[in-house]
Each structure stands twice: as structure tokens, then as C-alpha cells.
C-alpha atoms as a PDB file:
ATOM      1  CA  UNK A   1       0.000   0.000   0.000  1.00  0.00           C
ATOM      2  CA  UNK A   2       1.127   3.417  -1.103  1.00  0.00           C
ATOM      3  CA  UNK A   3       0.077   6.650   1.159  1.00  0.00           C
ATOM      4  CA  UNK A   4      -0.632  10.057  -0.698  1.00  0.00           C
ATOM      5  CA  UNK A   5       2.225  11.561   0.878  1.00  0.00           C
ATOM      6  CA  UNK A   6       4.789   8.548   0.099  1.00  0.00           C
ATOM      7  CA  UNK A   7       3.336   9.697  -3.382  1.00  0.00           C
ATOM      8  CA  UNK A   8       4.100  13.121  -3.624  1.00  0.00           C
ATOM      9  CA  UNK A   9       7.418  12.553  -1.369  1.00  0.00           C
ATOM     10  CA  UNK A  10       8.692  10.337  -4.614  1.00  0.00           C
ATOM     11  CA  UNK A  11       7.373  12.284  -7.197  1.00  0.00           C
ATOM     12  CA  UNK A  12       9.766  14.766  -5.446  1.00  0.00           C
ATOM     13  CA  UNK A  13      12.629  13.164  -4.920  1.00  0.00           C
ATOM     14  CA  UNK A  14      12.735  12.958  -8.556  1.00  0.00           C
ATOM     15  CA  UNK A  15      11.984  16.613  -9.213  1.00  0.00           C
ATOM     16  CA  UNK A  16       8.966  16.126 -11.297  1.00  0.00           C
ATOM     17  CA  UNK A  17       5.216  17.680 -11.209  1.00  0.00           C
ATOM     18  CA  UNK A  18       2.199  15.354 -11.614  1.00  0.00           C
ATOM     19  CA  UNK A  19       2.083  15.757 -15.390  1.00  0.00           C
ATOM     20  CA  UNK A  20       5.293  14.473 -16.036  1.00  0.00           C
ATOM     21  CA  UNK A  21       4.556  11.725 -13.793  1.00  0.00           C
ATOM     22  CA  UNK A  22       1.212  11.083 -15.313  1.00  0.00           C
ATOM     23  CA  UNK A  23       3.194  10.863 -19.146  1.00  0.00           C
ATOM     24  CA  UNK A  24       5.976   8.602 -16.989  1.00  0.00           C
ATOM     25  CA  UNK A  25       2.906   6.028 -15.871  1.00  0.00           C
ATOM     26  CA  UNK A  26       0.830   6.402 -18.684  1.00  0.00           C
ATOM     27  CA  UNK A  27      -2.073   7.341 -16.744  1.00  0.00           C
ATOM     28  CA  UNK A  28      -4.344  10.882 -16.389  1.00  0.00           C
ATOM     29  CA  UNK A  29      -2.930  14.263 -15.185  1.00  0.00           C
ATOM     30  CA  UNK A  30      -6.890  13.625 -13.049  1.00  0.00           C
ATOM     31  CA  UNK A  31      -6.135  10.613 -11.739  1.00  0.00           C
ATOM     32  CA  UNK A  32      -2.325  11.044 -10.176  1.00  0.00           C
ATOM     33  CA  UNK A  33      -3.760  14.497  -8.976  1.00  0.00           C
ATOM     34  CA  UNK A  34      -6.800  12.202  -7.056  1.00  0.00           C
ATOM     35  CA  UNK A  35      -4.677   9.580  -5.846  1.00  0.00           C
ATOM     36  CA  UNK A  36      -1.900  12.779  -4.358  1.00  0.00           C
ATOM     37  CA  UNK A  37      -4.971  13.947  -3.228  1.00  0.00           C
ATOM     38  CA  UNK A  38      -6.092  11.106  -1.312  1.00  0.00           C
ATOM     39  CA  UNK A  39      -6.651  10.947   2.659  1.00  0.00           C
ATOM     40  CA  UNK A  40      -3.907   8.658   2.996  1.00  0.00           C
ATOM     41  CA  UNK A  41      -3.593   5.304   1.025  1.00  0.00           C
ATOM     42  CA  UNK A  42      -4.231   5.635  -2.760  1.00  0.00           C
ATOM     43  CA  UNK A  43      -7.140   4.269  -4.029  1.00  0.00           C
ATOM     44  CA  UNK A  44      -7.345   3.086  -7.435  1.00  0.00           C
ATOM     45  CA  UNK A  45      -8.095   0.125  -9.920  1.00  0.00           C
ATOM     46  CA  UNK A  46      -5.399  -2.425  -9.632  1.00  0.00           C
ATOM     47  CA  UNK A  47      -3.930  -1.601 -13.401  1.00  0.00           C
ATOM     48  CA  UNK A  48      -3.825   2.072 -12.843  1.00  0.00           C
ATOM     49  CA  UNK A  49      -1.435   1.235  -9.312  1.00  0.00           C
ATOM     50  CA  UNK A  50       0.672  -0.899 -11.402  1.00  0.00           C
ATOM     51  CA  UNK A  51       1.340   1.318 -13.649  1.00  0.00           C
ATOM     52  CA  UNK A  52       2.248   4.127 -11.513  1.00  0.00           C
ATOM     53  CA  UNK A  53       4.603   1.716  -9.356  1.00  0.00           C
ATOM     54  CA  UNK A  54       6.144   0.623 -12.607  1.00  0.00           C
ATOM     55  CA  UNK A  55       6.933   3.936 -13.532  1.00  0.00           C
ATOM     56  CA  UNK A  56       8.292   4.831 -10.470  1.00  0.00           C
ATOM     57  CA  UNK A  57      10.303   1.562  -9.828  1.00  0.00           C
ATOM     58  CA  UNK A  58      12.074   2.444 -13.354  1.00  0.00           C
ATOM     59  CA  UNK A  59      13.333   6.431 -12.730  1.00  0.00           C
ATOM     60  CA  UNK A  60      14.525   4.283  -9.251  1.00  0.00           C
ATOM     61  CA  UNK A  61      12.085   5.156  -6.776  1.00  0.00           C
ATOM     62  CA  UNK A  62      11.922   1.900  -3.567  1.00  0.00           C
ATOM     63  CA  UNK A  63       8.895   2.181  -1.548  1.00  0.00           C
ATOM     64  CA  UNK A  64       9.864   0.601   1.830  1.00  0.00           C
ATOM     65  CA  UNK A  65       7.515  -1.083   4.415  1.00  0.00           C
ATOM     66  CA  UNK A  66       6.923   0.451   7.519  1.00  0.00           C
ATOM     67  CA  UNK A  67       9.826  -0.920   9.912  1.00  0.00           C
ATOM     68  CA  UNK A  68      11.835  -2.749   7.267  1.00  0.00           C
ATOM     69  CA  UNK A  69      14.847  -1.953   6.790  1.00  0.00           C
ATOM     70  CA  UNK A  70      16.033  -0.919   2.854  1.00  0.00           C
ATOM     71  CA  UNK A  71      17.348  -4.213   1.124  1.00  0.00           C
ATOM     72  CA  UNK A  72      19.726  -1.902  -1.065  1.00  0.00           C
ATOM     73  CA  UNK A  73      21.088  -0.360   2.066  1.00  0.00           C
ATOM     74  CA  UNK A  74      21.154   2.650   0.269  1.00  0.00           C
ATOM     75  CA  UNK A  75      19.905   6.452   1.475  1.00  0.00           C
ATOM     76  CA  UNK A  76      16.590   7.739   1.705  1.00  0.00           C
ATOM     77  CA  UNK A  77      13.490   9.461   3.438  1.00  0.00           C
ATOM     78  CA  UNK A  78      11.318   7.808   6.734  1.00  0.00           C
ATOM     79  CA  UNK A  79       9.024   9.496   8.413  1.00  0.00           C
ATOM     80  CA  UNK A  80       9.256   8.462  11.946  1.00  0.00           C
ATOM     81  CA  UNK A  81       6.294   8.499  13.012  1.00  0.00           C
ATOM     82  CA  UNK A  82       7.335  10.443  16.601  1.00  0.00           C
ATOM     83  CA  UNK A  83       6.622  14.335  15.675  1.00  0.00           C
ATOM     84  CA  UNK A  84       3.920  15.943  17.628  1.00  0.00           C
ATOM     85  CA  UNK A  85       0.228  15.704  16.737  1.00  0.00           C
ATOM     86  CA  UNK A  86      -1.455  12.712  15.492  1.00  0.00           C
ATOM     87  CA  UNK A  87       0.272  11.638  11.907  1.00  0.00           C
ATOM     88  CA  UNK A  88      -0.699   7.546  12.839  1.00  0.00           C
ATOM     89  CA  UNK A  89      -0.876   6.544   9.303  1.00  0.00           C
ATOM     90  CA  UNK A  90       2.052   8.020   7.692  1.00  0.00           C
ATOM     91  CA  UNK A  91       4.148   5.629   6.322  1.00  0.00           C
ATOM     92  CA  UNK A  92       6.277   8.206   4.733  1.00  0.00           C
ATOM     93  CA  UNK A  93       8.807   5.401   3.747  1.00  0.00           C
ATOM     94  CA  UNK A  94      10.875   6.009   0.736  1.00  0.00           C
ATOM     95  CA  UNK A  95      14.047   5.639  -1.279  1.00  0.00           C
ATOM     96  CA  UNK A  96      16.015   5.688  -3.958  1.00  0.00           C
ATOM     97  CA  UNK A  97      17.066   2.346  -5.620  1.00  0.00           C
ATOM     98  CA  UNK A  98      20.166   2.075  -5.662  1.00  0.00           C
ATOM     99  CA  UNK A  99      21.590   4.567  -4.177  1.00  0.00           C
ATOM    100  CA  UNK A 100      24.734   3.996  -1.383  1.00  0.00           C
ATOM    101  CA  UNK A 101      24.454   5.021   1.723  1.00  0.00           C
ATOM    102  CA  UNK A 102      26.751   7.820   3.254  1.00  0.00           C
END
């Protein structure tokens, strides 16, 4: 499961707005602007998620589980989880593929 905010956190670690990554997945400039826009996991049909992971998995994007540790090793963004107000949900997790770490 992907949240809105892992979403928009890749889209930009690669430096790109949501048309180029609607071109990148093949999919609507509507529908990566609804799933961004989401509450927190993206909701979509299973073709249109494919899509947008494939696209993502290919400029080198890793989503990471909450809790697991990167495979690669390599460096990236987690949201912890521990800043103040209620963010439960979050899963900010996010990296890119291989990348080392520093």
C-alpha cells in the first residue's frame, strides 16, 4: 500500500510535477492528482497502481515497508512516526534504488 504523501514525497525526490509523472505512468494528469490527493492510502483500480509503481520503480524510486529496513542499504526518506500531533498513518517510507548510503 502506497500513502498520498509517500506519493508526492517520490514524485519529489525525482523533481517532477504530476504531469510528467502522469506521461511517466501512462495514466491521467486527473487521476495522479486524485490519488496525491487522497486521505492517505491511494485508491485506485489495480492496473492504474501498477502502472504508476512501474513507472516509479524504473526512474529508481523503492517504496519501503513500515519498519523494514532498505534491502539496497542505500539512502533515503522515513518518516518516523514520533513528531507531535497525530500523523498515525504516515508511512512516509521512501528511497532511492540504488543509491549507497553515506
Amino acid at each position: 500500500m502506497i500513502g498520498a504523501a509517500q506519493l508526492r514525497g517520490a514524485r519529489a525526490l525525482l523533481g517532477i510535477d504530476q504531469r510528467e509523472l502522469a506521461l511517466m505512468s501512462g495514466l491521467s494528469l486527473p487521476t495522479i492528482q486524485r490519488m496525491e490527493s487522497s486521505k492517505d492510502i491511494i485508491r485506485g483500480n489495480v492496473d492504474s497502481l501498477m502502472k504508476l509503481i512501474a513507472a516509479l520503480d524504473s526512474a529508481g524510486i523503492e517504496f519501503i515497508a513500515q519498519g523494514a529496513a532498505s534491502p539496497q542499504g542505500g539512502r533515503g526518506v522515513r518518516f518516523s512516526g514520533q513528531q507531535q500531533g497525530d500523523r498515525t498513518g504516515r508511512t512516509g517510507d521512501w528511497m532511492l534504488s540504488g543509491s549507497r548510503a553515506a
